[in-house]
N, C-alpha and C. Protein backbone atom coordinates (compact mmCIF):
# COMPACT_ATOMS: atom_id res chain seq x y z
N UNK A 1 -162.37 -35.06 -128.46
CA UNK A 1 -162.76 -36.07 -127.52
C UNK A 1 -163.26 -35.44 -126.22
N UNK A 2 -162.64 -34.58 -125.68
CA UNK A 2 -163.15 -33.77 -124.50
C UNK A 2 -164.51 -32.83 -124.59
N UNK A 3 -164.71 -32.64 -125.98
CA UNK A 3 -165.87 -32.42 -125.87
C UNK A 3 -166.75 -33.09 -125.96
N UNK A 4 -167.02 -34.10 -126.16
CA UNK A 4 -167.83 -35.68 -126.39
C UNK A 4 -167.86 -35.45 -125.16
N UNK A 5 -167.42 -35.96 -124.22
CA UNK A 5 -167.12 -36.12 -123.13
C UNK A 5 -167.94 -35.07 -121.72
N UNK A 6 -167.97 -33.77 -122.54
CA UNK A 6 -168.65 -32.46 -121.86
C UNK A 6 -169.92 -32.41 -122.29
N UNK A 7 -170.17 -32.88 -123.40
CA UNK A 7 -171.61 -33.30 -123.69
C UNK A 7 -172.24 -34.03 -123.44
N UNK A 8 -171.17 -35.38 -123.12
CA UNK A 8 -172.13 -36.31 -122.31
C UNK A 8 -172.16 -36.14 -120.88
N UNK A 9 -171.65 -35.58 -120.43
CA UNK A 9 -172.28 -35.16 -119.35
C UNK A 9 -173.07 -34.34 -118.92
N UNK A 10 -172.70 -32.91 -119.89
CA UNK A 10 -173.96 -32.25 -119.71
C UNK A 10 -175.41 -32.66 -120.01
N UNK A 11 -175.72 -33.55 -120.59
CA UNK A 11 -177.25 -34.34 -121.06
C UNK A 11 -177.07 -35.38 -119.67
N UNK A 12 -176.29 -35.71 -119.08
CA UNK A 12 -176.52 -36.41 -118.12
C UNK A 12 -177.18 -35.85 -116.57
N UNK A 13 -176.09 -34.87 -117.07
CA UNK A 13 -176.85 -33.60 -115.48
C UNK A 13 -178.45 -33.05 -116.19
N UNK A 14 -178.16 -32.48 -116.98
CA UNK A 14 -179.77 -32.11 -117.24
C UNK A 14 -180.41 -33.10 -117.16
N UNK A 15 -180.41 -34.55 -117.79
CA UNK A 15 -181.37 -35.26 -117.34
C UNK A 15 -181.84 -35.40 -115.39
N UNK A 16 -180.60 -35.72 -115.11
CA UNK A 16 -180.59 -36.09 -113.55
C UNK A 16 -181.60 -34.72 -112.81
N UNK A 17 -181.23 -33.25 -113.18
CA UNK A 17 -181.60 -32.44 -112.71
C UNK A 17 -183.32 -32.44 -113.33
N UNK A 18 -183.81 -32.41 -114.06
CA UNK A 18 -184.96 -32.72 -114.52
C UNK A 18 -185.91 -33.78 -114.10
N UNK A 19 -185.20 -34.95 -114.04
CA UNK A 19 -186.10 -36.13 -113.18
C UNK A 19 -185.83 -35.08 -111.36
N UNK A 20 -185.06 -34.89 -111.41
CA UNK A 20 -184.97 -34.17 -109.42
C UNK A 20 -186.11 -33.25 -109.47
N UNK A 21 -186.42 -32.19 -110.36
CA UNK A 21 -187.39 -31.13 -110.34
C UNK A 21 -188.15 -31.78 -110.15
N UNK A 22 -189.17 -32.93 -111.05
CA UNK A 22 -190.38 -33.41 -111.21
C UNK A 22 -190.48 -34.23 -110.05
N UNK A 23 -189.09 -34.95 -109.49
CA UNK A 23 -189.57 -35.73 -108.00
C UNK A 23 -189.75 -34.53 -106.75
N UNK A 24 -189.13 -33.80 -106.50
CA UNK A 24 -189.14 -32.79 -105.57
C UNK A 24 -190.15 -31.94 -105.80
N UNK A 25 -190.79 -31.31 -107.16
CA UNK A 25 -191.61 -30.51 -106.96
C UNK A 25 -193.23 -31.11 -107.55
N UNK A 26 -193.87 -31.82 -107.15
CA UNK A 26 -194.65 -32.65 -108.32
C UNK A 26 -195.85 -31.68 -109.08
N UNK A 27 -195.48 -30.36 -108.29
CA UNK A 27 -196.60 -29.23 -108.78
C UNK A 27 -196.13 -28.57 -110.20
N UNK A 28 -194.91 -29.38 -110.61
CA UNK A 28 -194.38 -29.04 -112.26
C UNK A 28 -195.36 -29.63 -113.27
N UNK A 29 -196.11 -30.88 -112.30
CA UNK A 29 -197.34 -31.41 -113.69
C UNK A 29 -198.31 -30.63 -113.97
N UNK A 30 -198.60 -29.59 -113.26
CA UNK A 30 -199.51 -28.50 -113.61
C UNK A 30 -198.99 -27.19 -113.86
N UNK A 31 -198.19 -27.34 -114.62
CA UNK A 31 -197.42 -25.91 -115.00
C UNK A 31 -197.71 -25.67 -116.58
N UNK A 32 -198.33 -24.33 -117.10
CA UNK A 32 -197.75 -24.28 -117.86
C UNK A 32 -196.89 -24.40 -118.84
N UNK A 33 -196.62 -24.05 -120.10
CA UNK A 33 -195.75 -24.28 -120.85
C UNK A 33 -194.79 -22.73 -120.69
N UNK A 34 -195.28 -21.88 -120.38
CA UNK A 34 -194.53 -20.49 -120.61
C UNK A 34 -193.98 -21.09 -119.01
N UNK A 35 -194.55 -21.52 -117.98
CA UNK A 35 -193.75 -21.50 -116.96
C UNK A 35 -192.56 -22.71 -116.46
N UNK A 36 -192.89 -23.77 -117.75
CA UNK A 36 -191.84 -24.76 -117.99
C UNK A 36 -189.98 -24.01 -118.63
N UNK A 37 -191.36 -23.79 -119.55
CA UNK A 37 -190.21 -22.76 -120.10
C UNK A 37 -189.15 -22.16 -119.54
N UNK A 38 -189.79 -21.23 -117.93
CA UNK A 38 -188.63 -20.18 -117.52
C UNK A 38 -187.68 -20.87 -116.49
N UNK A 39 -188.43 -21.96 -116.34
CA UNK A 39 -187.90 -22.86 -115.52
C UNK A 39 -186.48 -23.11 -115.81
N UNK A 40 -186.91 -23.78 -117.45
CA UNK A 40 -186.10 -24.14 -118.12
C UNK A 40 -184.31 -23.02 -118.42
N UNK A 41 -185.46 -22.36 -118.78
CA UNK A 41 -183.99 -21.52 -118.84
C UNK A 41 -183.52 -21.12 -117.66
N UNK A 42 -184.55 -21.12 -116.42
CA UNK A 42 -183.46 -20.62 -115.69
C UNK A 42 -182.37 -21.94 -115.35
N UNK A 43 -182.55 -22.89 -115.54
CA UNK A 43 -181.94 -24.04 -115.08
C UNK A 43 -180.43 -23.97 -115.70
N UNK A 44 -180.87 -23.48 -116.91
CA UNK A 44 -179.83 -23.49 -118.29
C UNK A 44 -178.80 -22.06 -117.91
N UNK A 45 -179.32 -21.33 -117.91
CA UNK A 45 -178.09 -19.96 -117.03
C UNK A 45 -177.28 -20.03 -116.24
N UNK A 46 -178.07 -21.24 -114.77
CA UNK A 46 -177.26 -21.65 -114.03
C UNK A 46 -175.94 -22.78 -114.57
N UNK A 47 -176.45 -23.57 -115.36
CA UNK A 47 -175.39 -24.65 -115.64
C UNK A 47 -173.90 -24.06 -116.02
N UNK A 48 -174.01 -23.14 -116.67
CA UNK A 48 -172.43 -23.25 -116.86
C UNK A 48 -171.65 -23.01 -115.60
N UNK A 49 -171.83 -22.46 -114.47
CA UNK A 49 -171.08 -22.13 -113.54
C UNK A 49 -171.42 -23.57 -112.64
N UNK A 50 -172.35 -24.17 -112.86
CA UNK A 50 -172.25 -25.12 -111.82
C UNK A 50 -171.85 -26.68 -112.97
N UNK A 51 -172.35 -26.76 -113.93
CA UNK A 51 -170.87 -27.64 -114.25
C UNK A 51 -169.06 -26.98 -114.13
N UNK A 52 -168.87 -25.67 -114.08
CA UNK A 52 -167.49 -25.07 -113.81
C UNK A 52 -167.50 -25.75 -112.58
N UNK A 53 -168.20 -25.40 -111.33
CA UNK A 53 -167.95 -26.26 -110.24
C UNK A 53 -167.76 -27.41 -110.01
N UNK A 54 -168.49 -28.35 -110.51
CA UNK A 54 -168.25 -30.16 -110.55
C UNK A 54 -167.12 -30.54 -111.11
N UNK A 55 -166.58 -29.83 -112.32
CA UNK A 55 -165.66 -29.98 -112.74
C UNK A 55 -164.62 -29.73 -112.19
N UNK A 56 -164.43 -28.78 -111.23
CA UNK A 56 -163.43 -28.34 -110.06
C UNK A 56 -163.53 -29.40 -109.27
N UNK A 57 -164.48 -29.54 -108.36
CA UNK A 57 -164.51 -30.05 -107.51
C UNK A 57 -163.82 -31.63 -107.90
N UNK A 58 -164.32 -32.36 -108.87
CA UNK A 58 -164.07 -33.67 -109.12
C UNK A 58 -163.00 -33.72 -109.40
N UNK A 59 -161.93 -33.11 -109.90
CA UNK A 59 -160.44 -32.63 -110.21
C UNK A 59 -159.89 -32.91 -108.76
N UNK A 60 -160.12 -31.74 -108.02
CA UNK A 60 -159.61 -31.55 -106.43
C UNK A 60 -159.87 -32.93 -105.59
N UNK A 61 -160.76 -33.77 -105.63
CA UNK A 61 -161.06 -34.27 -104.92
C UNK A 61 -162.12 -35.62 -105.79
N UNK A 62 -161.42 -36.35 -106.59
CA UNK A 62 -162.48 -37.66 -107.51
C UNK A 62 -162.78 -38.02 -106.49
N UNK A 63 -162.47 -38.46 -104.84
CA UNK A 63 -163.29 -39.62 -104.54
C UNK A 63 -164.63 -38.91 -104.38
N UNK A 64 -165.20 -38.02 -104.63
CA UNK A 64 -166.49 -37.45 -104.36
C UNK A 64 -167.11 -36.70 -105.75
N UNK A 65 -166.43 -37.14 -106.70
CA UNK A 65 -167.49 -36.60 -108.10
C UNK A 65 -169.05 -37.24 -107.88
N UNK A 66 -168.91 -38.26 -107.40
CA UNK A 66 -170.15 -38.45 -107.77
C UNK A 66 -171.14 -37.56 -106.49
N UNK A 67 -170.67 -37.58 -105.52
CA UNK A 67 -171.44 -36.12 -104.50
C UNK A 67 -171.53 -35.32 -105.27
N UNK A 68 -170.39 -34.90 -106.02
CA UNK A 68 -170.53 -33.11 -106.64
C UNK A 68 -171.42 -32.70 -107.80
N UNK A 69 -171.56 -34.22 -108.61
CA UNK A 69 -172.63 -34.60 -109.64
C UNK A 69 -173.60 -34.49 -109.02
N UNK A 70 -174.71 -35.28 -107.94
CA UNK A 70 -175.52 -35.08 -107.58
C UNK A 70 -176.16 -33.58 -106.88
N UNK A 71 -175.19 -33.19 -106.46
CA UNK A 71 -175.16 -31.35 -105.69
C UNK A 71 -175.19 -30.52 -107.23
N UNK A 72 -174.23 -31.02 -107.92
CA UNK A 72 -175.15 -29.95 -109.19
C UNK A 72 -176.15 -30.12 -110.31
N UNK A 73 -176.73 -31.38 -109.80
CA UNK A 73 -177.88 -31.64 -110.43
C UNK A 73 -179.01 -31.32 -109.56
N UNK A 74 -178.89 -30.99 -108.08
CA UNK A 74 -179.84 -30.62 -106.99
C UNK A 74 -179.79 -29.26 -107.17
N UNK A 75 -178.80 -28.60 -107.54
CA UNK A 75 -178.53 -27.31 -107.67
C UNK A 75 -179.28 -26.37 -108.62
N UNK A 76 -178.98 -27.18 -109.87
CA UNK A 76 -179.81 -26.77 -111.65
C UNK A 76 -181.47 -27.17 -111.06
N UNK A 77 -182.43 -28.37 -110.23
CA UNK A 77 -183.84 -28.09 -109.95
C UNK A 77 -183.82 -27.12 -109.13
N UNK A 78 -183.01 -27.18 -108.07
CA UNK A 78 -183.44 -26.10 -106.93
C UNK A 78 -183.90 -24.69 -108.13
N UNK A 79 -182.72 -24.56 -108.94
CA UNK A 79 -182.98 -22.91 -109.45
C UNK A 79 -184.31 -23.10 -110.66
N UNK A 80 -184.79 -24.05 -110.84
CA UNK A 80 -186.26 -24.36 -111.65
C UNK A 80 -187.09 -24.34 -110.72
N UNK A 81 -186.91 -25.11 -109.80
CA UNK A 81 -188.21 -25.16 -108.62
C UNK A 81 -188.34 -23.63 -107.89
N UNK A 82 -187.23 -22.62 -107.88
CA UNK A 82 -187.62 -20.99 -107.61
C UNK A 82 -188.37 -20.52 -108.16
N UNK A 83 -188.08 -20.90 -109.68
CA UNK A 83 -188.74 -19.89 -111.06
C UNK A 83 -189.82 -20.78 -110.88
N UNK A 84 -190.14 -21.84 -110.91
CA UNK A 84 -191.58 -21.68 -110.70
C UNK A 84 -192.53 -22.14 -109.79
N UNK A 85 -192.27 -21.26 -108.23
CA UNK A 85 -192.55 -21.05 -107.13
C UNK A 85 -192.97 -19.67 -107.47
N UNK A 86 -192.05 -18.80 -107.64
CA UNK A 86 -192.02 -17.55 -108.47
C UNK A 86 -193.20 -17.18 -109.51
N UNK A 87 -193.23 -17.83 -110.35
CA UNK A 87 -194.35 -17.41 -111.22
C UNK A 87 -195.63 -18.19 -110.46
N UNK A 88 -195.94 -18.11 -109.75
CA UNK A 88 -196.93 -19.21 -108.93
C UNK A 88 -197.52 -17.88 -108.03
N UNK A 89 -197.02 -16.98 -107.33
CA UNK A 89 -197.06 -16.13 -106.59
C UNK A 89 -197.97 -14.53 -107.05
């Protein structure tokens, strides 16, 4: 059950973080596929430590999961919107 549970959230943050990239960076509609790509993964490297964090954080402190949800879904575009700022250069 707890993993049901870690999965649905993780498809929830990736979604959230994915619609954030494309609103914050709108220069992702002209990207590449190789540079979607690194995006992608870099987004994906970051997640496990920053769902480890939300998951802390919302433990320590529920009245603010949903802050800590949104901060690590700002967190996973920020590190897509580098990589491809990065390959842009």
């Amino acid at each position: 059950m707890y993993a049901n549970k870690l999965d649905t959230l993780g498809k929830k943050l990736a979604d959230t973080a994915l619609t954030l990239l494309v609103r914050l960076y709108p220069e992702v509609r002209t990207a590449s596929t190789t540079e979607l790509d690194a995006a992608c993964a870099a987004m994906r490297a970051k997640s496990r430590s920053v769902i480890d964090e939300l998951i802390d954080d919302a433990k320590d402190a529920p009245g603010v999961a949903h802050i800590a949800f949104q901060t690590a879904a700002l967190t996973l575009a920020h590190e897509g919107i580098q990589t491809l700022k990065a390959g842009r250069k």
